[in-house]
Structure formats: structure tokens, C-alpha cells
N, C-alpha and C. Protein backbone atom coordinates (compact mmCIF):
# COMPACT_ATOMS: atom_id res chain seq x y z
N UNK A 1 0.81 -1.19 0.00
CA UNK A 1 0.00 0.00 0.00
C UNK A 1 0.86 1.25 0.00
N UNK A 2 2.33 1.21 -0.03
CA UNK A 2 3.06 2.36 0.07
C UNK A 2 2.82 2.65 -1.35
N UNK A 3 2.45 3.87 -1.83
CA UNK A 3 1.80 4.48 -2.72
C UNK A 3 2.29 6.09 -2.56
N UNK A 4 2.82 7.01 -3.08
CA UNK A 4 3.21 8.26 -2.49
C UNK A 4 1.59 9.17 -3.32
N UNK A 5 1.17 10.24 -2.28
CA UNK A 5 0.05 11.23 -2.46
C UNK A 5 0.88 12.03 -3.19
N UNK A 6 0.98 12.37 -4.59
CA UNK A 6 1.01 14.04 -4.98
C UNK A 6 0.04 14.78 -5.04
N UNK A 7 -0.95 14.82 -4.16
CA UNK A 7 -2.01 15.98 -4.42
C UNK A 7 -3.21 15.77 -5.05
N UNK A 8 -4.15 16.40 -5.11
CA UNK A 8 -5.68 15.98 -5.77
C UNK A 8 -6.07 17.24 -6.05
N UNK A 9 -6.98 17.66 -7.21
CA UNK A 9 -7.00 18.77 -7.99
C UNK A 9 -7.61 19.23 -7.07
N UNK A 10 -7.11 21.04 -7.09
CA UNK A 10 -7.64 22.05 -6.10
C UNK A 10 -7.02 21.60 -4.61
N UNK A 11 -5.68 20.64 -4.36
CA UNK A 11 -5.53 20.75 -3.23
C UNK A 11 -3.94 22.03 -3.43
N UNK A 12 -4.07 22.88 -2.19
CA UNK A 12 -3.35 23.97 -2.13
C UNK A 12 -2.29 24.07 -1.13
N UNK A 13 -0.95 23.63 -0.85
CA UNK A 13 -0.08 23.49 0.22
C UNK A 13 0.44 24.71 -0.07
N UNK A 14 0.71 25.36 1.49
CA UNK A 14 1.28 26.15 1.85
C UNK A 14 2.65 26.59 1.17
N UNK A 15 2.86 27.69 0.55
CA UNK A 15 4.43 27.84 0.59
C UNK A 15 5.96 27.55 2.00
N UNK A 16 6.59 27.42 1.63
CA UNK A 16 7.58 27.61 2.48
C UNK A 16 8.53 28.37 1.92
N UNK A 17 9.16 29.38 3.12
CA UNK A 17 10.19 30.83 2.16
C UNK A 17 11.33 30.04 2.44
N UNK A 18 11.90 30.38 1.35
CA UNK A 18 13.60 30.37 1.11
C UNK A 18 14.73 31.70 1.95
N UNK A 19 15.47 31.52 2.85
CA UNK A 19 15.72 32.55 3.77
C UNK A 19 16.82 33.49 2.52
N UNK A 20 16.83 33.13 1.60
CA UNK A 20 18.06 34.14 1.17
C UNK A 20 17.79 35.37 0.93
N UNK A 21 18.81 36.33 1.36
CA UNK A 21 18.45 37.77 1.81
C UNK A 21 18.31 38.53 0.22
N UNK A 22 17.40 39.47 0.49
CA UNK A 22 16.78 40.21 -0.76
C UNK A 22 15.86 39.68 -1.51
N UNK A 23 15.63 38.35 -1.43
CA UNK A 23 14.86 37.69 -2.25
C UNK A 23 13.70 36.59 -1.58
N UNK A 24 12.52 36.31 -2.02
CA UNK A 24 11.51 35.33 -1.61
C UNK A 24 11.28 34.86 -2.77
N UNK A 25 11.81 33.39 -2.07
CA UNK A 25 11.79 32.22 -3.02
C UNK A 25 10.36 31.13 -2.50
N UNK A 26 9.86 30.58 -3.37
CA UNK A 26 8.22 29.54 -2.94
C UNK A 26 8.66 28.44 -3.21
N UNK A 27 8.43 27.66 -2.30
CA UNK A 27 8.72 25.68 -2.63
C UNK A 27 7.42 25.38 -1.58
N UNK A 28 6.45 24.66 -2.63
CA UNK A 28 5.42 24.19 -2.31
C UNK A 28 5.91 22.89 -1.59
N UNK A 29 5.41 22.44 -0.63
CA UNK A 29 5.55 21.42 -0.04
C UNK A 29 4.52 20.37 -0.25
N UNK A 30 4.85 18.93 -0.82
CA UNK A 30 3.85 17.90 -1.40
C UNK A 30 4.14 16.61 -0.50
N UNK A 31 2.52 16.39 -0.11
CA UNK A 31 2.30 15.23 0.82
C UNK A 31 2.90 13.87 0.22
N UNK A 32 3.48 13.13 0.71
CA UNK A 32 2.89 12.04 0.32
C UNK A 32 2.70 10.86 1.59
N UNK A 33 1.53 10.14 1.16
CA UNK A 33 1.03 9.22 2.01
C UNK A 33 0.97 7.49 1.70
N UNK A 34 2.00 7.01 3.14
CA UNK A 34 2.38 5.68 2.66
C UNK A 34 1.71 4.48 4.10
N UNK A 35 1.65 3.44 3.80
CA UNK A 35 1.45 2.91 5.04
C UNK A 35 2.59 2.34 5.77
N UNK A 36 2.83 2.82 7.10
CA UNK A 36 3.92 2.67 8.26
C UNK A 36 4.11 2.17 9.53
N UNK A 37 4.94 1.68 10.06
CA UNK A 37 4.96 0.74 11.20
C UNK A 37 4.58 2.01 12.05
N UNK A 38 3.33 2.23 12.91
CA UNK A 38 2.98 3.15 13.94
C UNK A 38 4.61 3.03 15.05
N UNK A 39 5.07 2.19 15.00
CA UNK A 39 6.15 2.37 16.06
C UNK A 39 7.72 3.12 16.07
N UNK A 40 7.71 3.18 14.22
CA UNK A 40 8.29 4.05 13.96
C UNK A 40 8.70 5.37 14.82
N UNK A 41 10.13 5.66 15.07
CA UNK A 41 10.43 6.75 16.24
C UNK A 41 9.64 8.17 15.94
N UNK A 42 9.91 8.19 14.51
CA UNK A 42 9.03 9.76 14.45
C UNK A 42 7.60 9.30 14.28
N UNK A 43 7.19 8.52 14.02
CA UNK A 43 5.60 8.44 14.54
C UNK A 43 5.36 8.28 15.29
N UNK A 44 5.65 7.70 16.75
CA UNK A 44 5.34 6.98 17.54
C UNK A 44 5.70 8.79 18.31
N UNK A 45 6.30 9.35 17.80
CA UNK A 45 6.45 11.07 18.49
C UNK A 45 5.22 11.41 18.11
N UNK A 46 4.79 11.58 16.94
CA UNK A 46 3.14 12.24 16.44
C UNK A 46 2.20 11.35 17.60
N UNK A 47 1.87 9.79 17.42
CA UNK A 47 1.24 9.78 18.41
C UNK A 47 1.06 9.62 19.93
N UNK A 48 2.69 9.90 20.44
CA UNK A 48 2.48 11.01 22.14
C UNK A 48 2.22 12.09 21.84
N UNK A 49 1.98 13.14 20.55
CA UNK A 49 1.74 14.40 20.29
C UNK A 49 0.14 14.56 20.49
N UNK A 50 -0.23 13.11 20.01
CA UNK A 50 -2.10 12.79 19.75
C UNK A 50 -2.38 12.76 21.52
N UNK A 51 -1.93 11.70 21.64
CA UNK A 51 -2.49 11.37 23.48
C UNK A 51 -2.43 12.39 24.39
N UNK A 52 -0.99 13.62 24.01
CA UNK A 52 -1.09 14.73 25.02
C UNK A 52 -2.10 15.39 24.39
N UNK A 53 -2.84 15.97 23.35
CA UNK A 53 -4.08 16.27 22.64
C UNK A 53 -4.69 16.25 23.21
N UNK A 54 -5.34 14.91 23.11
CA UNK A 54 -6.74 14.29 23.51
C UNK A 54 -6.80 14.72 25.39
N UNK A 55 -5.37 14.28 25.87
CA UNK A 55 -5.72 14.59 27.28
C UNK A 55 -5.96 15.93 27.74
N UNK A 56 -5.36 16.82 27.25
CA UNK A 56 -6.13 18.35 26.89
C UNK A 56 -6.89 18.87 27.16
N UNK A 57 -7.51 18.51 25.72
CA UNK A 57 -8.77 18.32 25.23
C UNK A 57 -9.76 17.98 25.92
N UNK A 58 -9.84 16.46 26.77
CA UNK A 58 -10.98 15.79 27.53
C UNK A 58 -10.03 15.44 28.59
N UNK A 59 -9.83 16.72 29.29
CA UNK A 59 -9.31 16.44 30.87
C UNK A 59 -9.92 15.14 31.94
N UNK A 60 -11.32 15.43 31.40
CA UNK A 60 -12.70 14.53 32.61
C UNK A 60 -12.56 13.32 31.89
N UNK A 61 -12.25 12.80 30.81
CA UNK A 61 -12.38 11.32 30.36
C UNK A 61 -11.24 10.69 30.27
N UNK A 62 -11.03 10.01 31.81
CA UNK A 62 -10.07 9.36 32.17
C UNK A 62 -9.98 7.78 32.32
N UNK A 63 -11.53 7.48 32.55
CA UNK A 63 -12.24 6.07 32.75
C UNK A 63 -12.43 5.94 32.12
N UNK A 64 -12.17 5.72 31.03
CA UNK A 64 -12.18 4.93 29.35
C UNK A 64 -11.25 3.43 29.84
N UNK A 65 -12.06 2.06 29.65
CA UNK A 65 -10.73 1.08 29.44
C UNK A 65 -9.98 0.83 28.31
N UNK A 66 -9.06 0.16 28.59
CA UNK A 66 -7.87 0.40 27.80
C UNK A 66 -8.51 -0.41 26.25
N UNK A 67 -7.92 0.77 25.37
CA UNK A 67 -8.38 -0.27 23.69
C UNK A 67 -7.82 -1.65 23.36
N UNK A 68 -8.54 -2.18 22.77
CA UNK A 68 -8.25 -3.95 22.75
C UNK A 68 -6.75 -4.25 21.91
N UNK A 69 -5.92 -3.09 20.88
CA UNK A 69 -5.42 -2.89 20.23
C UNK A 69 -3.76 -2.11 20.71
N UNK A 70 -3.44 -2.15 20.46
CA UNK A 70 -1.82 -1.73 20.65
C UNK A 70 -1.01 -1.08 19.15
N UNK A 71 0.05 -0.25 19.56
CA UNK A 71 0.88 0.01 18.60
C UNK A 71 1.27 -1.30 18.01
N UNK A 72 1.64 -2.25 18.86
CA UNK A 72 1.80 -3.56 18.36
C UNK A 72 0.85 -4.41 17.15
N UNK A 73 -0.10 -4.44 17.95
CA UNK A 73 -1.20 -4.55 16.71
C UNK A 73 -1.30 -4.04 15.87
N UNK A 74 -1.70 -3.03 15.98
CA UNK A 74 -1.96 -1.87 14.49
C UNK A 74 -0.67 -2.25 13.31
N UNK A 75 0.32 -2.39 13.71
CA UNK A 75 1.57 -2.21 13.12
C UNK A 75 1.48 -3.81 12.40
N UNK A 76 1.01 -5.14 13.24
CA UNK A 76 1.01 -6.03 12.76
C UNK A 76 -0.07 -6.37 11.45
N UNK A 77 -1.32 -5.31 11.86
CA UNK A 77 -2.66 -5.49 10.49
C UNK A 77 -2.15 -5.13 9.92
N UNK A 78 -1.38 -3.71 9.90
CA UNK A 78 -0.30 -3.12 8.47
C UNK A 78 -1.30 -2.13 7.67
N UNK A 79 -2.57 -1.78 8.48
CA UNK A 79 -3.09 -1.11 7.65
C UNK A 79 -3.02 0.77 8.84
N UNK A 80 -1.65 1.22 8.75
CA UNK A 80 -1.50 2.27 9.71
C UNK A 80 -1.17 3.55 8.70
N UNK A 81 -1.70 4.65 8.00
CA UNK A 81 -1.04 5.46 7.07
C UNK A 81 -0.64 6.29 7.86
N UNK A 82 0.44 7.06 7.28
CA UNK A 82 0.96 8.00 7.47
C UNK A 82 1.55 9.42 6.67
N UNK A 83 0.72 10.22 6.69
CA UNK A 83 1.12 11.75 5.35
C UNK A 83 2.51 12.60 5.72
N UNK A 84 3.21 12.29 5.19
CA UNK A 84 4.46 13.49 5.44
C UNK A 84 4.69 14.22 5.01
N UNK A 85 5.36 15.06 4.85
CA UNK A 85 5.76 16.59 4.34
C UNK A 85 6.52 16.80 4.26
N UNK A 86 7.90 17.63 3.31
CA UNK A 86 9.12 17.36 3.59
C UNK A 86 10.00 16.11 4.13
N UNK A 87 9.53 14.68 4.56
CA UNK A 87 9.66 13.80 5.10
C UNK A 87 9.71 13.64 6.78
N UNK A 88 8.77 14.44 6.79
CA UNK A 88 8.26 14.52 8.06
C UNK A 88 7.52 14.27 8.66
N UNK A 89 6.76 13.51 9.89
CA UNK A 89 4.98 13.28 9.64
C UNK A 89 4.12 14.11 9.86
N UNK A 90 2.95 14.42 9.11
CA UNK A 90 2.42 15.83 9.29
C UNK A 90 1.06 14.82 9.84
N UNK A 91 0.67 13.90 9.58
CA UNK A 91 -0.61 13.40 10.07
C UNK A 91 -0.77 12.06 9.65
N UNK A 92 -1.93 11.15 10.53
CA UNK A 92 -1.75 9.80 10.60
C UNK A 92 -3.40 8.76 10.73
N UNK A 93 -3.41 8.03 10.47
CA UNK A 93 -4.98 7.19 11.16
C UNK A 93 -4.65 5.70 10.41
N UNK A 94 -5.54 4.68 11.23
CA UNK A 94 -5.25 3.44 11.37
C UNK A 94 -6.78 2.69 11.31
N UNK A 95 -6.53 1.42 10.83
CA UNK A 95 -7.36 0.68 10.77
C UNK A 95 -7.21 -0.65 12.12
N UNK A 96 -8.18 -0.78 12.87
CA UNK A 96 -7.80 -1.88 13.82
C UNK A 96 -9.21 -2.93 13.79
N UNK A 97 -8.73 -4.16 13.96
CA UNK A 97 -10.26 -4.87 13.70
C UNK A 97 -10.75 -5.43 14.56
N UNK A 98 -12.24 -5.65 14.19
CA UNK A 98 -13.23 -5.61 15.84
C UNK A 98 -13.41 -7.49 15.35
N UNK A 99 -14.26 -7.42 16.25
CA UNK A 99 -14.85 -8.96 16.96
C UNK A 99 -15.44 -9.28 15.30
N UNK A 100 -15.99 -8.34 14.81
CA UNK A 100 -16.86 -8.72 13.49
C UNK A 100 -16.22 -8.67 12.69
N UNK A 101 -15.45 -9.71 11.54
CA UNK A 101 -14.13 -9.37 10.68
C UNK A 101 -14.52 -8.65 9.53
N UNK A 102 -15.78 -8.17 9.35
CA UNK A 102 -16.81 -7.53 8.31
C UNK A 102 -16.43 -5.71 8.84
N UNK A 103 -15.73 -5.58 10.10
CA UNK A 103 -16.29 -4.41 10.44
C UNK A 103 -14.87 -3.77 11.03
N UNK A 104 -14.39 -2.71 10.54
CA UNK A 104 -13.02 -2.28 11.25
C UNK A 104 -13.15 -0.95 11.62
N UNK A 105 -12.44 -0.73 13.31
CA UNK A 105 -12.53 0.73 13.75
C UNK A 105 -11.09 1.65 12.69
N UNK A 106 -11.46 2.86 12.40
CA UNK A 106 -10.74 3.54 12.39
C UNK A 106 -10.08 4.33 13.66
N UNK A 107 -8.70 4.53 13.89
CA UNK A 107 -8.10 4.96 15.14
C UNK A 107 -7.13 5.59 15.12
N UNK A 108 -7.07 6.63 15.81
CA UNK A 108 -5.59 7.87 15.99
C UNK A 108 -5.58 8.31 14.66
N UNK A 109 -6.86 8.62 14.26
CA UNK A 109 -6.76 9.95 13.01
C UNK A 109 -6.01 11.22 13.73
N UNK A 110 -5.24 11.98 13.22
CA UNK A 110 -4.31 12.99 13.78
C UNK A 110 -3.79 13.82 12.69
N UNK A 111 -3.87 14.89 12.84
CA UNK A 111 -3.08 15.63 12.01
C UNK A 111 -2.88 17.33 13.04
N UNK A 112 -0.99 17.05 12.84
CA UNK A 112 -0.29 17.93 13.19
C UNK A 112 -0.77 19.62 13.33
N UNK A 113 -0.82 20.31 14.54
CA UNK A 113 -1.19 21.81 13.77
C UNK A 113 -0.76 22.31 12.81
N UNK A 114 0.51 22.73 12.62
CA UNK A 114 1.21 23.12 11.66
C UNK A 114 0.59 22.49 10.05
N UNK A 115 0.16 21.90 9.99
CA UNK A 115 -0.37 20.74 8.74
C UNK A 115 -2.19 20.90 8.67
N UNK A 116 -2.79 21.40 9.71
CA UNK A 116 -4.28 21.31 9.04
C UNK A 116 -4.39 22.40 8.49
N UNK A 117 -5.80 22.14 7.57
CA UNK A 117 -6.19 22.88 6.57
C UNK A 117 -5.86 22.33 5.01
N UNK A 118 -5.03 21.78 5.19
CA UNK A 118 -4.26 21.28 3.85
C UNK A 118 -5.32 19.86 3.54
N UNK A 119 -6.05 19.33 3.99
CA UNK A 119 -6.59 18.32 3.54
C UNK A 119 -6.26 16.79 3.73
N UNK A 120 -5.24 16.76 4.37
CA UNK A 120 -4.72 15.57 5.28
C UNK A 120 -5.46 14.62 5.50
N UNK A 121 -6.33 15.20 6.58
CA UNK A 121 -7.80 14.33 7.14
C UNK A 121 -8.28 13.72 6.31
N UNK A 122 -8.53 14.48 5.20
CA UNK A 122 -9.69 13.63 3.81
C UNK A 122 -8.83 12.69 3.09
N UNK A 123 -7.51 13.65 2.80
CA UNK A 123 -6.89 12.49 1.97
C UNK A 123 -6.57 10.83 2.90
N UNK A 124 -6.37 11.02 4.31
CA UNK A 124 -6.06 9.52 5.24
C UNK A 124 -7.43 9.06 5.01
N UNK A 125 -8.79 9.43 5.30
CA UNK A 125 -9.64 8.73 5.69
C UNK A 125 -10.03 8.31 4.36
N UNK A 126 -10.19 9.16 2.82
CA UNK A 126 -10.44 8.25 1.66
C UNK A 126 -9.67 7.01 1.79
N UNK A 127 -8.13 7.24 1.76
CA UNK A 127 -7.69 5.78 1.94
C UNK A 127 -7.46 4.81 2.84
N UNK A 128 -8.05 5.15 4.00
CA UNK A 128 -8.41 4.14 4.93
C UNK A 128 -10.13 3.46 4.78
N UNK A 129 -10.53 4.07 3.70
CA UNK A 129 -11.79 3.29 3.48
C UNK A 129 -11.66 2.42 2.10
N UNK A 130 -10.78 3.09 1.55
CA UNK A 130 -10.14 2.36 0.12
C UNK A 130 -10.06 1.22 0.73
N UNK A 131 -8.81 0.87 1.90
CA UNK A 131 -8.11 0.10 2.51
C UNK A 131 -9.34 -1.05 3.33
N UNK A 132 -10.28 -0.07 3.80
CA UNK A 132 -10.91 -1.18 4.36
C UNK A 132 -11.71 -2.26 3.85
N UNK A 133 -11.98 -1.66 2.45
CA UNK A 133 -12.78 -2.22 1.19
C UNK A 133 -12.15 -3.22 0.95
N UNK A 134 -10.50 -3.23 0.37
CA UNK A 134 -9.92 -4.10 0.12
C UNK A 134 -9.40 -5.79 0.85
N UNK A 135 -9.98 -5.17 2.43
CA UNK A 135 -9.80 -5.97 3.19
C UNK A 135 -11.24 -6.97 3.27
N UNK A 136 -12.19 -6.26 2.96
CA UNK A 136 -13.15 -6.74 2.88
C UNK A 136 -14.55 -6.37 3.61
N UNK A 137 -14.33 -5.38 4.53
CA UNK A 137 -15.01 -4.66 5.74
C UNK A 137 -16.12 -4.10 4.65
N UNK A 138 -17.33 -3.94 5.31
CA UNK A 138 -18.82 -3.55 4.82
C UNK A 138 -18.79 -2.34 5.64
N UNK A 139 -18.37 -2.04 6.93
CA UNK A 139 -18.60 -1.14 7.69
C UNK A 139 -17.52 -0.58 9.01
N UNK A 140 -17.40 0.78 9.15
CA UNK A 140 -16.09 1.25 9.90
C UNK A 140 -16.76 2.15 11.01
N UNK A 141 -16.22 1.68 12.00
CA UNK A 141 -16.80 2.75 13.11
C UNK A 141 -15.34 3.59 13.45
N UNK A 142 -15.98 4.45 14.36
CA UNK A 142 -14.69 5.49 15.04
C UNK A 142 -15.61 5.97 16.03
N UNK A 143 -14.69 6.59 16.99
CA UNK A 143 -15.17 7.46 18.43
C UNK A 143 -14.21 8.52 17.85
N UNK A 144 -14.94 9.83 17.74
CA UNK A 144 -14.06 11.25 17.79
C UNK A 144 -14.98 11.86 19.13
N UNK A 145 -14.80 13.13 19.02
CA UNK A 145 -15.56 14.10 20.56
C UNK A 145 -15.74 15.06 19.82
N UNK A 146 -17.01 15.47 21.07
CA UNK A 146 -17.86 17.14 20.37
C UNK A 146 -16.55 18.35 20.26
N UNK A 147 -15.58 18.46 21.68
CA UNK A 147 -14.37 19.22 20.76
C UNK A 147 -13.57 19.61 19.77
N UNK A 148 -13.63 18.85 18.81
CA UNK A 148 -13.15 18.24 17.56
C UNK A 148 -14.22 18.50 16.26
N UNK A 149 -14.78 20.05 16.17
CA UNK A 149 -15.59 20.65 15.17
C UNK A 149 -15.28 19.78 13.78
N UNK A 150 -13.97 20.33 13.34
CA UNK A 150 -13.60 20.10 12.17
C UNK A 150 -13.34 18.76 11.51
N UNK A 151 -13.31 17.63 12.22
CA UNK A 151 -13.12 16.26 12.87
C UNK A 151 -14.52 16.25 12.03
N UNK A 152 -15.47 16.48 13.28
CA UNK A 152 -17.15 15.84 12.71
C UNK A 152 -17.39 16.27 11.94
N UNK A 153 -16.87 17.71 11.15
CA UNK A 153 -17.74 18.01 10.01
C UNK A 153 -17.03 17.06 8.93
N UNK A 154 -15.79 16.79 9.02
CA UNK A 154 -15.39 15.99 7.55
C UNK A 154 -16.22 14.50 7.68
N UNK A 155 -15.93 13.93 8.95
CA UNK A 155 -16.87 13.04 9.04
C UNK A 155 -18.49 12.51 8.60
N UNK A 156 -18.75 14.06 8.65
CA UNK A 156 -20.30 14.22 8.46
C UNK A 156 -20.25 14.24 6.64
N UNK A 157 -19.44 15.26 6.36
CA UNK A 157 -19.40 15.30 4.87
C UNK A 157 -18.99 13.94 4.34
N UNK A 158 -18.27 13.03 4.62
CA UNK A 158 -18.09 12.18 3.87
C UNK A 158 -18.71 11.17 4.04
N UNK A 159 -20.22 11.30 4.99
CA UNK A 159 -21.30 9.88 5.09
C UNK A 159 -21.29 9.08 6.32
N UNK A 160 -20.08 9.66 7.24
CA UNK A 160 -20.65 9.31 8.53
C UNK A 160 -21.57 9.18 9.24
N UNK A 161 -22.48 8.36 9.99
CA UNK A 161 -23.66 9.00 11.23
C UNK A 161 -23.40 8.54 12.50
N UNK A 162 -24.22 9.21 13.11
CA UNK A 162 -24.09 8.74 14.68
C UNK A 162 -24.67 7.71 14.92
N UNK A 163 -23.90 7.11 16.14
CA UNK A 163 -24.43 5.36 16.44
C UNK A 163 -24.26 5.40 18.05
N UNK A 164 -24.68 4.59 18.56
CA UNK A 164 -24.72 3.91 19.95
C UNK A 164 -22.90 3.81 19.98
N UNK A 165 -22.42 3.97 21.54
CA UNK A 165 -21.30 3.35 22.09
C UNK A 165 -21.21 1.60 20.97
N UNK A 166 -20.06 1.63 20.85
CA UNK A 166 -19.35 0.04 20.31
C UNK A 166 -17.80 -0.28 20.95
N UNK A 167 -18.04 -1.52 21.13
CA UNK A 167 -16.46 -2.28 21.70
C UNK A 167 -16.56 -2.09 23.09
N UNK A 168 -15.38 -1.26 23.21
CA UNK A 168 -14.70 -1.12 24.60
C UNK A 168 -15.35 0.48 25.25
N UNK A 169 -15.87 1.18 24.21
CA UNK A 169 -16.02 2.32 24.48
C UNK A 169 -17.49 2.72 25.00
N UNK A 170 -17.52 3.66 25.77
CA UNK A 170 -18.70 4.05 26.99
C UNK A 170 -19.50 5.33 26.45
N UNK A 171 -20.53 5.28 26.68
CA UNK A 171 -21.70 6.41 26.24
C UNK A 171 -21.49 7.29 27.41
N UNK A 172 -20.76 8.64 27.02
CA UNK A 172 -20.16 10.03 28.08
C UNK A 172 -20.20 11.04 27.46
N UNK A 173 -20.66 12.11 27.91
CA UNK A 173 -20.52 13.29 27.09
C UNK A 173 -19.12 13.66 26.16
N UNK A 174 -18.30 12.94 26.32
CA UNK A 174 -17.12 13.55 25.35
C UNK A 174 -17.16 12.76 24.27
N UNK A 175 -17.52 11.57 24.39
CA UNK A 175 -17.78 10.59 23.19
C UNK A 175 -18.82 10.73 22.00
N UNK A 176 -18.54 10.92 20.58
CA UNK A 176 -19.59 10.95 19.58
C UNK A 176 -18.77 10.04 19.00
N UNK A 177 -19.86 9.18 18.56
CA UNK A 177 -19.82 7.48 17.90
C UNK A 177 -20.33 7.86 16.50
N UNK A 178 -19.34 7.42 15.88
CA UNK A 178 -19.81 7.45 14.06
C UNK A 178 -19.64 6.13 13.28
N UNK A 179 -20.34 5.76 12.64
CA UNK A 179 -20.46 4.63 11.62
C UNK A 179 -20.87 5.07 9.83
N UNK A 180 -20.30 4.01 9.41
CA UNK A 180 -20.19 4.34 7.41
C UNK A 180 -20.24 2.84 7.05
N UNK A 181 -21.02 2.90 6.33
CA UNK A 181 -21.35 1.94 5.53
C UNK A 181 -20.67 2.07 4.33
N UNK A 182 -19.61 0.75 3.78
CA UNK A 182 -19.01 0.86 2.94
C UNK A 182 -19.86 0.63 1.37
């Protein structure tokens, strides 16, 4: 599945300046997105970057039990992408599979501050549904939170809905449950 992203029409990356004096120089910076061992040192930095986030974020949701899944795991399904930038990771999300082999959570969607806006989000989650197709999955759940505006609206735009708590995870005000039918 390592495949490199150059871009999708109308997507617009940021310039980056060239420091040489008297002059401004533009070098567009181009994603590309491959699938990667989550344990990887610079990923495995993006996601302690995610967990200090989330803890943030949802100070009060501490009693969550632990996910059935591991860096270990994830890394072993092999279905973990990762978008970089300059060869850097700018953002990330994973496929992990439930009790129903028809049905896989998506997990640790993330993308870097420095990096949103650029389309990241859409471009991981098209191909984590590509990905889940290929595996064979009819249907993908995820837990994101009402903090996370921009989160639910891509979600929403691309055919998500809301569902009941699934798995391991608990019906709490920080929790919004989404499901897609492939």
C-alpha cells in the first residue's frame, strides 16, 4: 500500500520561504502518504503528540478502558497510514479490527497543527476506506468528541452518522460514535 500522495486537484499546500536575503523564493511542499509501522520513532512522536491532545482536550475522560489494540497490533494489520511533508509526519490514522471481521474501527486519526487545513484528514480517511474495502469490511466505526468541530464536520461530509457506544467504548458526554457503511 506504500503508494506516495502528490495531491488531488484544487488541493493547495502552503508555501515555504527560502531565507536568502533580498529575495523570496516559494517551494510548495507535497504530501505524500504511505502505510507505516505506527512504532516508527518519528511516529510513535506524532502519536504522544495525539495522546497529550486528547488529554487536553478531555481532561474529565479518564475512565475509558484500555483499547483492545496496541501500537503492536496496528503495526502487525499493516493497515496504519501515514502523510508526510518534507519527510516529516504531518498526520496519521489506522485501521484496527473488531470482533466482526466484516467491520473495522478507524483509530488515531491525527493531524499535526502546523499541517491542518491542507486536507490531510480527507486524503487519510479516503484511503483508509479504500483500505478497508480491500480488506473486505462492509462497515467502519470510530469514536471522535464534540471538541473536535472540524473532525465531525469531515466526518459528516463524507457519510458518517451517529451510532450507539461500540467495543470497549462508553456512552459520556465527550464521546460521539460514528459509523459508514461501505
Amino acid at each position: 500500500m506504500a503508494r506516495p500522495y502528490r495531491g488531488a486537484p484544487g488541493d493547495q499546500a502552503p508555501p515555504s520561504r527560502d531565507t536568502a536575503p533580498g529575495a523570496m523564493h516559494l517551494r510548495l511542499m507535497t504530501p505524500t502518504l504511505a502505510s507505516e509501522d505506527p512504532r516508527a520513532p518519528d511516529v510513535a512522536e506524532m502519536l504522544a503528540e495525539l495522546a497529550a491532545y486528547l488529554e487536553d482536550l478531555y481532561p474529565e475522560d479518564e475512565d475509558d478502558p484500555p483499547a483492545p489494540w496496541t501500537t503492536d497490533s496496528l503495526a502487525a494489520f499493516g493497515a496504519f497510514l501515514v502523510a508526510r511533508i518534507d519527510g516529516v509526519p504531518a498526520a496519521c490514522g489506522g485501521l484496527a479490527p473488531m470482533e466482526d471481521p466484516q467491520t473495522l474501527e478507524i483509530v488515531r486519526m491525527y493531524v499535526r497543527p502546523a499541517h491542518r487545513g491542507l486536507g490531510l484528514a480527507g486524503q487519510i480517511l479516503a484511503a483508509l476506506e479504500t483500505e478497508a474495502r480491500a480488506r473486505g469490511a462492509t462497515t467502519l466505526l470510530l469514536r471522535c468528541g464534540p471538541r473536535q468541530p472540524a473532525a465531525l464536520k469531515l466526518y459528516a461530509r463524507t457519510g458518517y452518522t451517529q451510532r450507539a457506544a461500540f467495543a470497549q467504548h462508553r456512552e459520556h458526554e465527550t464521546n460521539v460514535f460514528l459509523e459508514k457503511g461501505l
